[in-house]
PDB file of N, CA and C in Angstrom:
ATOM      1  N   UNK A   1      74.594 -60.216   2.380  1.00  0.00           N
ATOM      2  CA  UNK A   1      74.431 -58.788   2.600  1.00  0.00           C
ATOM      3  C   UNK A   1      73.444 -58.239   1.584  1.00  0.00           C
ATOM      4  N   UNK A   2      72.355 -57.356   2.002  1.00  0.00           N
ATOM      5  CA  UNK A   2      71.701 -56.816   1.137  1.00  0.00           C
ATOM      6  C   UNK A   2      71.957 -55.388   0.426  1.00  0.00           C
ATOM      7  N   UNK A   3      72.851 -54.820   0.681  1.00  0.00           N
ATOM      8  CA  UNK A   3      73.736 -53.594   0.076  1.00  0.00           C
ATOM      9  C   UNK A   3      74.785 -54.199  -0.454  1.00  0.00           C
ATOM     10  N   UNK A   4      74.899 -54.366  -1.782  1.00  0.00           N
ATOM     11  CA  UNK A   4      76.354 -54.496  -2.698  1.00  0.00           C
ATOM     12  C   UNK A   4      77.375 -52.880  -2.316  1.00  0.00           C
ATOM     13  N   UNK A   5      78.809 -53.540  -2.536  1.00  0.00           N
ATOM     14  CA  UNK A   5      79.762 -52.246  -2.657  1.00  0.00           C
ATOM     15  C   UNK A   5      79.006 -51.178  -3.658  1.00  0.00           C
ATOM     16  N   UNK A   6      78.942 -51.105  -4.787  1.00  0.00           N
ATOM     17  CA  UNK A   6      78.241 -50.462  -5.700  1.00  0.00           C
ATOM     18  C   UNK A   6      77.175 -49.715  -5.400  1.00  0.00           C
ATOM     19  N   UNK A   7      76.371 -50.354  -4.582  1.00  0.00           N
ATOM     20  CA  UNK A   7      75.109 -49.225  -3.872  1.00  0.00           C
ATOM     21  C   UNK A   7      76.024 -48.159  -2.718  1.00  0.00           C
ATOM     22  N   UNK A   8      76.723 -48.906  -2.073  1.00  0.00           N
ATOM     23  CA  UNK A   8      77.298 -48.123  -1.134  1.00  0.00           C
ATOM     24  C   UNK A   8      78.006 -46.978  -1.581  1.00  0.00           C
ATOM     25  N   UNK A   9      78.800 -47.122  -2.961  1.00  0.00           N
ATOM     26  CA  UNK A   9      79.491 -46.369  -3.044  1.00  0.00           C
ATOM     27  C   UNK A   9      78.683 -45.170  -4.150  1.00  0.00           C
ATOM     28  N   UNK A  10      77.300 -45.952  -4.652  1.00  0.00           N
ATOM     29  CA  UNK A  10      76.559 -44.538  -5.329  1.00  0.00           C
ATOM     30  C   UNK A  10      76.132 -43.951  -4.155  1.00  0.00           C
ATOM     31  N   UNK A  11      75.617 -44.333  -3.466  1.00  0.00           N
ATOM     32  CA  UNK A  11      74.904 -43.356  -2.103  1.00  0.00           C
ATOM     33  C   UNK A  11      76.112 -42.238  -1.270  1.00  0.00           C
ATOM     34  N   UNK A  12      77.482 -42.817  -1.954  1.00  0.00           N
ATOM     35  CA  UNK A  12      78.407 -42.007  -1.092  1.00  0.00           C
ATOM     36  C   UNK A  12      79.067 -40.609  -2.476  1.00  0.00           C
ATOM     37  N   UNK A  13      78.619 -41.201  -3.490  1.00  0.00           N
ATOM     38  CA  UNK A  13      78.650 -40.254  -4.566  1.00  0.00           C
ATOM     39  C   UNK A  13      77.541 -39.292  -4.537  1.00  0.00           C
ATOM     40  N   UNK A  14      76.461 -40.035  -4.138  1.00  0.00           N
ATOM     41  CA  UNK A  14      74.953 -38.888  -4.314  1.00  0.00           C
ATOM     42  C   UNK A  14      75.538 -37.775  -2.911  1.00  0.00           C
ATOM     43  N   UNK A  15      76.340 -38.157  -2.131  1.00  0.00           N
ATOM     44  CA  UNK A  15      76.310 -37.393  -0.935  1.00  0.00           C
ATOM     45  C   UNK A  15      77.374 -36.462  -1.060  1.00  0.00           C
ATOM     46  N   UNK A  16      78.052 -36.850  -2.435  1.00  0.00           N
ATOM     47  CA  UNK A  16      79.134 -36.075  -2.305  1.00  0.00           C
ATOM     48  C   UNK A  16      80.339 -36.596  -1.326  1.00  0.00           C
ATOM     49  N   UNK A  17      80.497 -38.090  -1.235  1.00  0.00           N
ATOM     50  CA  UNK A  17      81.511 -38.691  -0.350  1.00  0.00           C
ATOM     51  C   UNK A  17      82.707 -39.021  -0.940  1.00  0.00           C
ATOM     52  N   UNK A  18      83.778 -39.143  -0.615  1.00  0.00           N
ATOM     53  CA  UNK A  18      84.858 -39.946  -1.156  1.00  0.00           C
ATOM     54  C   UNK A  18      85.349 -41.085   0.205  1.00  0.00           C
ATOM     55  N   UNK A  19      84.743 -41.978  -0.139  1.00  0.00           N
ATOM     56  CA  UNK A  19      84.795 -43.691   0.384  1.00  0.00           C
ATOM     57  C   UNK A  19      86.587 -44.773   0.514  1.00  0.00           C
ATOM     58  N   UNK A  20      86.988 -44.707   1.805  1.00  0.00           N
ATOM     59  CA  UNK A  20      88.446 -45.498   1.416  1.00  0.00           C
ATOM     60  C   UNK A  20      87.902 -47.037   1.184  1.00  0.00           C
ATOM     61  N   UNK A  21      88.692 -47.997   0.877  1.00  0.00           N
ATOM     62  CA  UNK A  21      88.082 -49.129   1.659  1.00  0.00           C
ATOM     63  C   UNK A  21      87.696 -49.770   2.698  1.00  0.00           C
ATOM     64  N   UNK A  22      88.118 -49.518   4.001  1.00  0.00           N
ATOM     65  CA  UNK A  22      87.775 -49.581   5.178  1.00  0.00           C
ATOM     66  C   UNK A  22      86.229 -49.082   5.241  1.00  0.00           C
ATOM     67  N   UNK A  23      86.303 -47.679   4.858  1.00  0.00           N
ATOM     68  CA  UNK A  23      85.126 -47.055   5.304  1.00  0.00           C
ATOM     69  C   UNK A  23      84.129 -47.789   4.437  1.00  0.00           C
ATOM     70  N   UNK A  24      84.072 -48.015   3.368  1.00  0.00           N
ATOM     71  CA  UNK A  24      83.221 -48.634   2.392  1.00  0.00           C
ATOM     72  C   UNK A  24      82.983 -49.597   2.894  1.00  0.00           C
ATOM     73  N   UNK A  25      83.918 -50.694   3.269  1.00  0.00           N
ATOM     74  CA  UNK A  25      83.486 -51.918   3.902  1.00  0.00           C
ATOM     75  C   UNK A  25      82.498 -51.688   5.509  1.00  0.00           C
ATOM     76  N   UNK A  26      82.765 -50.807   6.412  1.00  0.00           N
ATOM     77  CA  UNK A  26      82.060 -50.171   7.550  1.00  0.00           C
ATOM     78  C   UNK A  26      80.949 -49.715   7.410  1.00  0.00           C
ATOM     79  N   UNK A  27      80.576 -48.975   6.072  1.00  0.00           N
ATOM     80  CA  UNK A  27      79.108 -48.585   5.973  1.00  0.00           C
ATOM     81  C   UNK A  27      78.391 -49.255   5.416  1.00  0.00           C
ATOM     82  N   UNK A  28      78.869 -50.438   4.522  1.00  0.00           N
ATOM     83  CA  UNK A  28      78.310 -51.228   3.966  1.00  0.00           C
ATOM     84  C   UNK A  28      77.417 -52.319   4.886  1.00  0.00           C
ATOM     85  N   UNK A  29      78.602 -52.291   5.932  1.00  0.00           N
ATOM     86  CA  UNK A  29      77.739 -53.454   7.085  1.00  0.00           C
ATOM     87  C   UNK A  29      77.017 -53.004   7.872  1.00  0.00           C
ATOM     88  N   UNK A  30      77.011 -51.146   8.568  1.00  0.00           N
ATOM     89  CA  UNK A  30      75.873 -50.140   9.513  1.00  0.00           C
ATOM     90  C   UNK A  30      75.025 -50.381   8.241  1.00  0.00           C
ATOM     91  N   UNK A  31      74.603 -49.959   6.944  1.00  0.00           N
ATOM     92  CA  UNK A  31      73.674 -50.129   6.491  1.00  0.00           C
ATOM     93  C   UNK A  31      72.774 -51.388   6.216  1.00  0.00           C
ATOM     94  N   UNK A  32      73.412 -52.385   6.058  1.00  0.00           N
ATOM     95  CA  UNK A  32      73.187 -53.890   6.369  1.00  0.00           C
ATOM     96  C   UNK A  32      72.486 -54.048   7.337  1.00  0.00           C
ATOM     97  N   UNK A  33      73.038 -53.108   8.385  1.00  0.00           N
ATOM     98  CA  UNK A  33      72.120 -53.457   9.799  1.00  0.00           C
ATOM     99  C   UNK A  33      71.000 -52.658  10.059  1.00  0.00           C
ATOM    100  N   UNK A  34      70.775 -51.841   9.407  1.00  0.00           N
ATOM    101  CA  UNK A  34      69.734 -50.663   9.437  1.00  0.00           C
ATOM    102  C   UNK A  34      68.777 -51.600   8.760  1.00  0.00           C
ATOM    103  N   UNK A  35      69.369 -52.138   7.783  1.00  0.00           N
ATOM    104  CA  UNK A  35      68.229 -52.847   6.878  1.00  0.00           C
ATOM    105  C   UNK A  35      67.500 -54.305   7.250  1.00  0.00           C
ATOM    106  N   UNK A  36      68.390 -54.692   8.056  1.00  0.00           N
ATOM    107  CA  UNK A  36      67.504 -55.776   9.015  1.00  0.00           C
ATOM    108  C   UNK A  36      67.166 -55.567  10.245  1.00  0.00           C
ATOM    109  N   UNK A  37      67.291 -54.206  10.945  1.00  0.00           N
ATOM    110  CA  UNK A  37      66.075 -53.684  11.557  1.00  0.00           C
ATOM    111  C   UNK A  37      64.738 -53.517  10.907  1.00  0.00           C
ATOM    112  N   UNK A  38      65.111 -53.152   9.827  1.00  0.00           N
ATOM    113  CA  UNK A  38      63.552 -52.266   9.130  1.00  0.00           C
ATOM    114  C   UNK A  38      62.806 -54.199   8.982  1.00  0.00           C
ATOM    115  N   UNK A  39      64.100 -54.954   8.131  1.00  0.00           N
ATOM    116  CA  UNK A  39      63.006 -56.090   7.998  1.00  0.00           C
ATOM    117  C   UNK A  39      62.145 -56.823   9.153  1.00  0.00           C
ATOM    118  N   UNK A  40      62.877 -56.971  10.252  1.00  0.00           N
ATOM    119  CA  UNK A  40      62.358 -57.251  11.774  1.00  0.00           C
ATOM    120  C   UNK A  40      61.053 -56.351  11.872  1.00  0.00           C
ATOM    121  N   UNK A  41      61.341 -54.863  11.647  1.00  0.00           N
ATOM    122  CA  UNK A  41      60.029 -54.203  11.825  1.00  0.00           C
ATOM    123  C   UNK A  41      58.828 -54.575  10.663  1.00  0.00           C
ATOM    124  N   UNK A  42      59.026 -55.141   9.545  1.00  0.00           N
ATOM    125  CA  UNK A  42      57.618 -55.408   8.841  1.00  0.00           C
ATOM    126  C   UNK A  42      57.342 -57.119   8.911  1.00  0.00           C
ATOM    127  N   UNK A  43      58.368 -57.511   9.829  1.00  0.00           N
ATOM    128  CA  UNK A  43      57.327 -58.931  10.688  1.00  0.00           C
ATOM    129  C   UNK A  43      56.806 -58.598  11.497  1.00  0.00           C
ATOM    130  N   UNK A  44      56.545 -57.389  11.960  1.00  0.00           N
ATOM    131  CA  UNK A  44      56.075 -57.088  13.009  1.00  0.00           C
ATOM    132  C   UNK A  44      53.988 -57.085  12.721  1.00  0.00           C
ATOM    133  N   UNK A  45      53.284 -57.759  13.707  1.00  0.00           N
ATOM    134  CA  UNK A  45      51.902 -58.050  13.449  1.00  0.00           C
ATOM    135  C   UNK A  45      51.465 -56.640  13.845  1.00  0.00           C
ATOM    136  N   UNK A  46      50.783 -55.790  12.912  1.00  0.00           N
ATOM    137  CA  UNK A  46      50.199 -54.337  13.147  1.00  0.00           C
ATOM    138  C   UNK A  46      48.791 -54.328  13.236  1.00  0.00           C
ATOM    139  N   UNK A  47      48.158 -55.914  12.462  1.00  0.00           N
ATOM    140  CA  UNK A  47      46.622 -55.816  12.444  1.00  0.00           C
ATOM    141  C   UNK A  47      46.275 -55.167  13.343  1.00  0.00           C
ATOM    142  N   UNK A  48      46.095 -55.230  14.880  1.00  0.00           N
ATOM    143  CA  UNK A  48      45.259 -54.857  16.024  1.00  0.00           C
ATOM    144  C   UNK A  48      45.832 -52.950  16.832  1.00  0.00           C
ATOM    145  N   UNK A  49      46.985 -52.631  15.577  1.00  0.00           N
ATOM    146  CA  UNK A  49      47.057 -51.596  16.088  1.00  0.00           C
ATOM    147  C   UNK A  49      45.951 -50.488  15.634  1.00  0.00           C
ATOM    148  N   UNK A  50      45.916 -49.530  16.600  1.00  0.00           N
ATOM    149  CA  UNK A  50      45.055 -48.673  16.099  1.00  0.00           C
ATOM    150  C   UNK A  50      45.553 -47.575  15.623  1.00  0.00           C
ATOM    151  N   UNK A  51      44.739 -46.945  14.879  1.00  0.00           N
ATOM    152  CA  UNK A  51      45.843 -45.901  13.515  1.00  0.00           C
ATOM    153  C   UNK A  51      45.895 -44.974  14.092  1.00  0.00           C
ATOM    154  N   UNK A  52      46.734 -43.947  13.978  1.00  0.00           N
ATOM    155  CA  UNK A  52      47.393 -42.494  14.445  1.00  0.00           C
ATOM    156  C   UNK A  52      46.463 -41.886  13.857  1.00  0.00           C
ATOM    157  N   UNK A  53      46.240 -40.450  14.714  1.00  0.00           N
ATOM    158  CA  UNK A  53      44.917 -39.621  13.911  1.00  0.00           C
ATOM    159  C   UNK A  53      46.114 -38.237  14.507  1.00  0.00           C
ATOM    160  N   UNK A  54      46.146 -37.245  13.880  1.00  0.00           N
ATOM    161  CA  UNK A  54      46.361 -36.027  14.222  1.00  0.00           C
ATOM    162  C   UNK A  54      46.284 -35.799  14.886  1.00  0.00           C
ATOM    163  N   UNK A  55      47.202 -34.800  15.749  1.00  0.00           N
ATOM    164  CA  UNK A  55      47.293 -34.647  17.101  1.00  0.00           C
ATOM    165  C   UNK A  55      46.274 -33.371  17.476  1.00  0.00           C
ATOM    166  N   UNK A  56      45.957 -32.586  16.554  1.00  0.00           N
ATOM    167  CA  UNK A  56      44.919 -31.446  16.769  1.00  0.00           C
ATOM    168  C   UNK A  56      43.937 -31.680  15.930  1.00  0.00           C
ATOM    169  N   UNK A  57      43.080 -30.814  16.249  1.00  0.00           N
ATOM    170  CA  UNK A  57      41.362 -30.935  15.511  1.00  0.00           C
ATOM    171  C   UNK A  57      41.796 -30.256  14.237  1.00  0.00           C
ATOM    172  N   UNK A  58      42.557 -29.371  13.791  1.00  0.00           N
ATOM    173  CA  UNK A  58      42.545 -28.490  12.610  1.00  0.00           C
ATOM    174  C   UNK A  58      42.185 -27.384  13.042  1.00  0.00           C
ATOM    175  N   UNK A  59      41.588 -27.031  14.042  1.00  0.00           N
ATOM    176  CA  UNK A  59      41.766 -25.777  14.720  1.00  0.00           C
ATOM    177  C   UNK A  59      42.365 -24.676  15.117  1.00  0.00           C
ATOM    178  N   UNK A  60      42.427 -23.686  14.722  1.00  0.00           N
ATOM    179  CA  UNK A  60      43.474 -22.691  14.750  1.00  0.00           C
ATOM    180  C   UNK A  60      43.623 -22.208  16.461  1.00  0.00           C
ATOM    181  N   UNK A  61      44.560 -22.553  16.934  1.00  0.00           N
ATOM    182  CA  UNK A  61      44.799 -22.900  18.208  1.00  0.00           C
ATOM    183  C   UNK A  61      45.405 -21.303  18.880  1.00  0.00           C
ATOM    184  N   UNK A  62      45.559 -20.522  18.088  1.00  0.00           N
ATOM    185  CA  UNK A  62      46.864 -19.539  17.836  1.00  0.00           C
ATOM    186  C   UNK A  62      46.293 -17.978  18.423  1.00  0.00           C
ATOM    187  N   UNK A  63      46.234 -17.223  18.603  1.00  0.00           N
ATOM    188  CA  UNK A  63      45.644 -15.984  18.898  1.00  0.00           C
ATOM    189  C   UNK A  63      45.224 -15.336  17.662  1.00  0.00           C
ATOM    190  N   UNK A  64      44.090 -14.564  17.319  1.00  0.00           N
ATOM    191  CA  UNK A  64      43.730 -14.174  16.179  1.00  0.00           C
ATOM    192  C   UNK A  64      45.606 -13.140  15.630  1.00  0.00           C
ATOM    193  N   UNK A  65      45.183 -13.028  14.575  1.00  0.00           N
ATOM    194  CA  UNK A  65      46.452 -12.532  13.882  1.00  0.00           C
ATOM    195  C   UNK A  65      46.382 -10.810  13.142  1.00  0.00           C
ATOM    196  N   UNK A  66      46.741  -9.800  14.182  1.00  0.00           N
ATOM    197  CA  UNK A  66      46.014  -8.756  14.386  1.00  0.00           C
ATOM    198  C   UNK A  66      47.435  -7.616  14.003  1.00  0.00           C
ATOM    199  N   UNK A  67      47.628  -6.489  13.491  1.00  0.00           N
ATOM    200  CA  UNK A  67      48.339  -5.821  13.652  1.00  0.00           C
ATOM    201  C   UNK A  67      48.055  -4.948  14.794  1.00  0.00           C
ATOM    202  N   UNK A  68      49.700  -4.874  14.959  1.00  0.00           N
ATOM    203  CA  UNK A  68      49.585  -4.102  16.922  1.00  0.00           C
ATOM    204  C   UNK A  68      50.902  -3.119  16.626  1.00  0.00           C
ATOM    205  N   UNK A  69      51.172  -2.667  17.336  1.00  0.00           N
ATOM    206  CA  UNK A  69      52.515  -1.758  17.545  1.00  0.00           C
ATOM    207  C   UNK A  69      53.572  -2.333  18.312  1.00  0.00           C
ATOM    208  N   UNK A  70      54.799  -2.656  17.539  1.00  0.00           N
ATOM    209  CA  UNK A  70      55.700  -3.559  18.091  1.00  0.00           C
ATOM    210  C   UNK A  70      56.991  -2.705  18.627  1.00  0.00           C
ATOM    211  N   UNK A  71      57.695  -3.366  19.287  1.00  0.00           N
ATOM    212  CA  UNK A  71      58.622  -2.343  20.478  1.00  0.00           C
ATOM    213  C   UNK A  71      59.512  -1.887  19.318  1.00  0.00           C
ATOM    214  N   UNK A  72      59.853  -0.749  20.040  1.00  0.00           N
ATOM    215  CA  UNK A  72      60.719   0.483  19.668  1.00  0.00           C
ATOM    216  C   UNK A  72      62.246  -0.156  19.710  1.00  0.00           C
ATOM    217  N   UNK A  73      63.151   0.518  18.785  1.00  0.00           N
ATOM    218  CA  UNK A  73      64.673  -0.085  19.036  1.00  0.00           C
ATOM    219  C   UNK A  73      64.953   0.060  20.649  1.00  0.00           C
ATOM    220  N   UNK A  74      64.994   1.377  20.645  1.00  0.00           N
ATOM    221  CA  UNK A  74      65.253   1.720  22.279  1.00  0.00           C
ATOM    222  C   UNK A  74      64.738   1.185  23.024  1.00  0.00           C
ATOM    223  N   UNK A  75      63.740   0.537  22.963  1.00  0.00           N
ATOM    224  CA  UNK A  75      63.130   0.226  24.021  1.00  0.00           C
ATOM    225  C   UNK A  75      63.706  -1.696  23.881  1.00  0.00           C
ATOM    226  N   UNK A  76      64.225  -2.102  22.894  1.00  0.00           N
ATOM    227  CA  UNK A  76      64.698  -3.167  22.503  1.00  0.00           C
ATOM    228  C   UNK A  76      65.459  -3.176  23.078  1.00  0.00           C
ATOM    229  N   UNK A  77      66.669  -2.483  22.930  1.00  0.00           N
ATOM    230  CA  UNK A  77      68.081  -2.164  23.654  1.00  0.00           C
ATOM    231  C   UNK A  77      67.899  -1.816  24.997  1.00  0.00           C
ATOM    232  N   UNK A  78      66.895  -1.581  25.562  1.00  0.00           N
ATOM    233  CA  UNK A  78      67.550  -1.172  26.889  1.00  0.00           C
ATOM    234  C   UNK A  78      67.964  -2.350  27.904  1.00  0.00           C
ATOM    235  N   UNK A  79      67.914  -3.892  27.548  1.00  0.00           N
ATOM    236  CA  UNK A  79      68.186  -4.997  28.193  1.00  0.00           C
ATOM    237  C   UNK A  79      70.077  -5.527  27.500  1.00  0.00           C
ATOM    238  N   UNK A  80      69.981  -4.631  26.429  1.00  0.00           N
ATOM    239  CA  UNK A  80      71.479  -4.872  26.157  1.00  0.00           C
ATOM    240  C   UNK A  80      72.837  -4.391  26.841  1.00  0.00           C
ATOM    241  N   UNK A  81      73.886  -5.329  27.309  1.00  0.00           N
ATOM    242  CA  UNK A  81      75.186  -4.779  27.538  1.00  0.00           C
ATOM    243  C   UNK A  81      75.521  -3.740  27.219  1.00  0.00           C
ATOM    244  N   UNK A  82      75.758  -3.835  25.773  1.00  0.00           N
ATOM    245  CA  UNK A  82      76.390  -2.881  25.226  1.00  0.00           C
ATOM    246  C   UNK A  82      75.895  -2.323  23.838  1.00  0.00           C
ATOM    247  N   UNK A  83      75.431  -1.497  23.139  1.00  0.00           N
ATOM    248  CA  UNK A  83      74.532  -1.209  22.153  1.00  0.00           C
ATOM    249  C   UNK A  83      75.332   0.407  21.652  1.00  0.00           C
ATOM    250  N   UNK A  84      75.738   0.384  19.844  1.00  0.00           N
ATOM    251  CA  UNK A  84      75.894   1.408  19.674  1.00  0.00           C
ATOM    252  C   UNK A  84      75.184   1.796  18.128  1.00  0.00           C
ATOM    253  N   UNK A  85      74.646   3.018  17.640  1.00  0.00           N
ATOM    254  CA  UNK A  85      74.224   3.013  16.769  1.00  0.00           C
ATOM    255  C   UNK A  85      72.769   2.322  16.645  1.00  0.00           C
ATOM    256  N   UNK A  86      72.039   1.952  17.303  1.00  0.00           N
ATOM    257  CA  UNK A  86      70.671   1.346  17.242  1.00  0.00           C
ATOM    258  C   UNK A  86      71.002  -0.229  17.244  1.00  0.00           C
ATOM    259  N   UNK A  87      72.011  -0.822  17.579  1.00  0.00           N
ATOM    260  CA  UNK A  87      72.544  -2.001  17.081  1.00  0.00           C
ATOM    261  C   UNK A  87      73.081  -2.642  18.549  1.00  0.00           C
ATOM    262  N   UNK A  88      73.015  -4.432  19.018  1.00  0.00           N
ATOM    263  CA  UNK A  88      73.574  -4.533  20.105  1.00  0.00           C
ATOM    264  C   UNK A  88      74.935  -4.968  19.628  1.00  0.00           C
ATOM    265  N   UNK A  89      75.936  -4.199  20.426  1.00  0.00           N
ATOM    266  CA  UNK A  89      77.560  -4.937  20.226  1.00  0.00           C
ATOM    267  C   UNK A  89      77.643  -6.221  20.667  1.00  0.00           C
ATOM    268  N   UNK A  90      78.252  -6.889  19.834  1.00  0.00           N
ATOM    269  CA  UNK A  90      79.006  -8.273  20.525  1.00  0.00           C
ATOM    270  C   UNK A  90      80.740  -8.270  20.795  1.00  0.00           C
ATOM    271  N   UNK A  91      81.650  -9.206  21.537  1.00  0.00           N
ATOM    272  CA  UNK A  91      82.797  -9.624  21.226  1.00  0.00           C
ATOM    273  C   UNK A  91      83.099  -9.904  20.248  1.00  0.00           C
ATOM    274  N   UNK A  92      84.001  -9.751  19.083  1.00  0.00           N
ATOM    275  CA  UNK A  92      84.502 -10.208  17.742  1.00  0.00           C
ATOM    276  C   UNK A  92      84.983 -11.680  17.890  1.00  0.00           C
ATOM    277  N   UNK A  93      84.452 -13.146  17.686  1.00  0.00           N
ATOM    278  CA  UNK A  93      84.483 -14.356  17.760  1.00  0.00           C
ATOM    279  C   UNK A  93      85.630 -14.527  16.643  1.00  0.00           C
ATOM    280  N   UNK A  94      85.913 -14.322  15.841  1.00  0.00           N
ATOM    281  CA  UNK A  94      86.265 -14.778  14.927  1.00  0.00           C
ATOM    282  C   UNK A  94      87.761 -13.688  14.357  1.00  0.00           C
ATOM    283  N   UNK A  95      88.887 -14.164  14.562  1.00  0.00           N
ATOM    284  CA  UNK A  95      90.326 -13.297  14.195  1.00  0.00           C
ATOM    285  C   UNK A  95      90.207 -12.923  12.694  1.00  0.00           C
TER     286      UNK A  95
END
């Protein structure tokens, strides 16, 4: 295994975990396996790939950035249920 208990259980301290043994022994081996994916992926032959370039030119793609006059409360609210005080009401979620 390439994760000792000891790594497992600082990574569960850095996270703020408290680890039983079961679980310690369980993440010890998902991380085990994460980690011989990654090694599978750097046998992997990349020479002939071709490199990622940015998906845009750097171009500001966006509408110029203009001050305008933005909607009115009222006119905000008038798609609301229920609205009192300039404000939309909701149901109280929470007792």
């Amino acid at each position: 295994m390439k994760i000792s208990p000891a790594e497992v259980i600082h990574a569960a301290h850095l996270a703020k975990l408290r680890l039983d043994t079961g679980e310690l022994k369980r993440f010890q081996k998902e991380l085990n396996t994460i980690l011989e994916y990654m090694d599978m992926l750097a046998d992997v032959d990349t020479s002939s790939a071709v490199e990622t370039v940015h998906t845009t030119s750097f171009e500001n793609v966006l509408r110029e950035d203009a001050v305008r006059q933005s909607q009115g409360v009222a006119d905000a609210l008038l798609n609301s249920p229920c609205s009192k005080e300039g404000q939309v009401v909701v149901p109280k979620v929470i007792g």
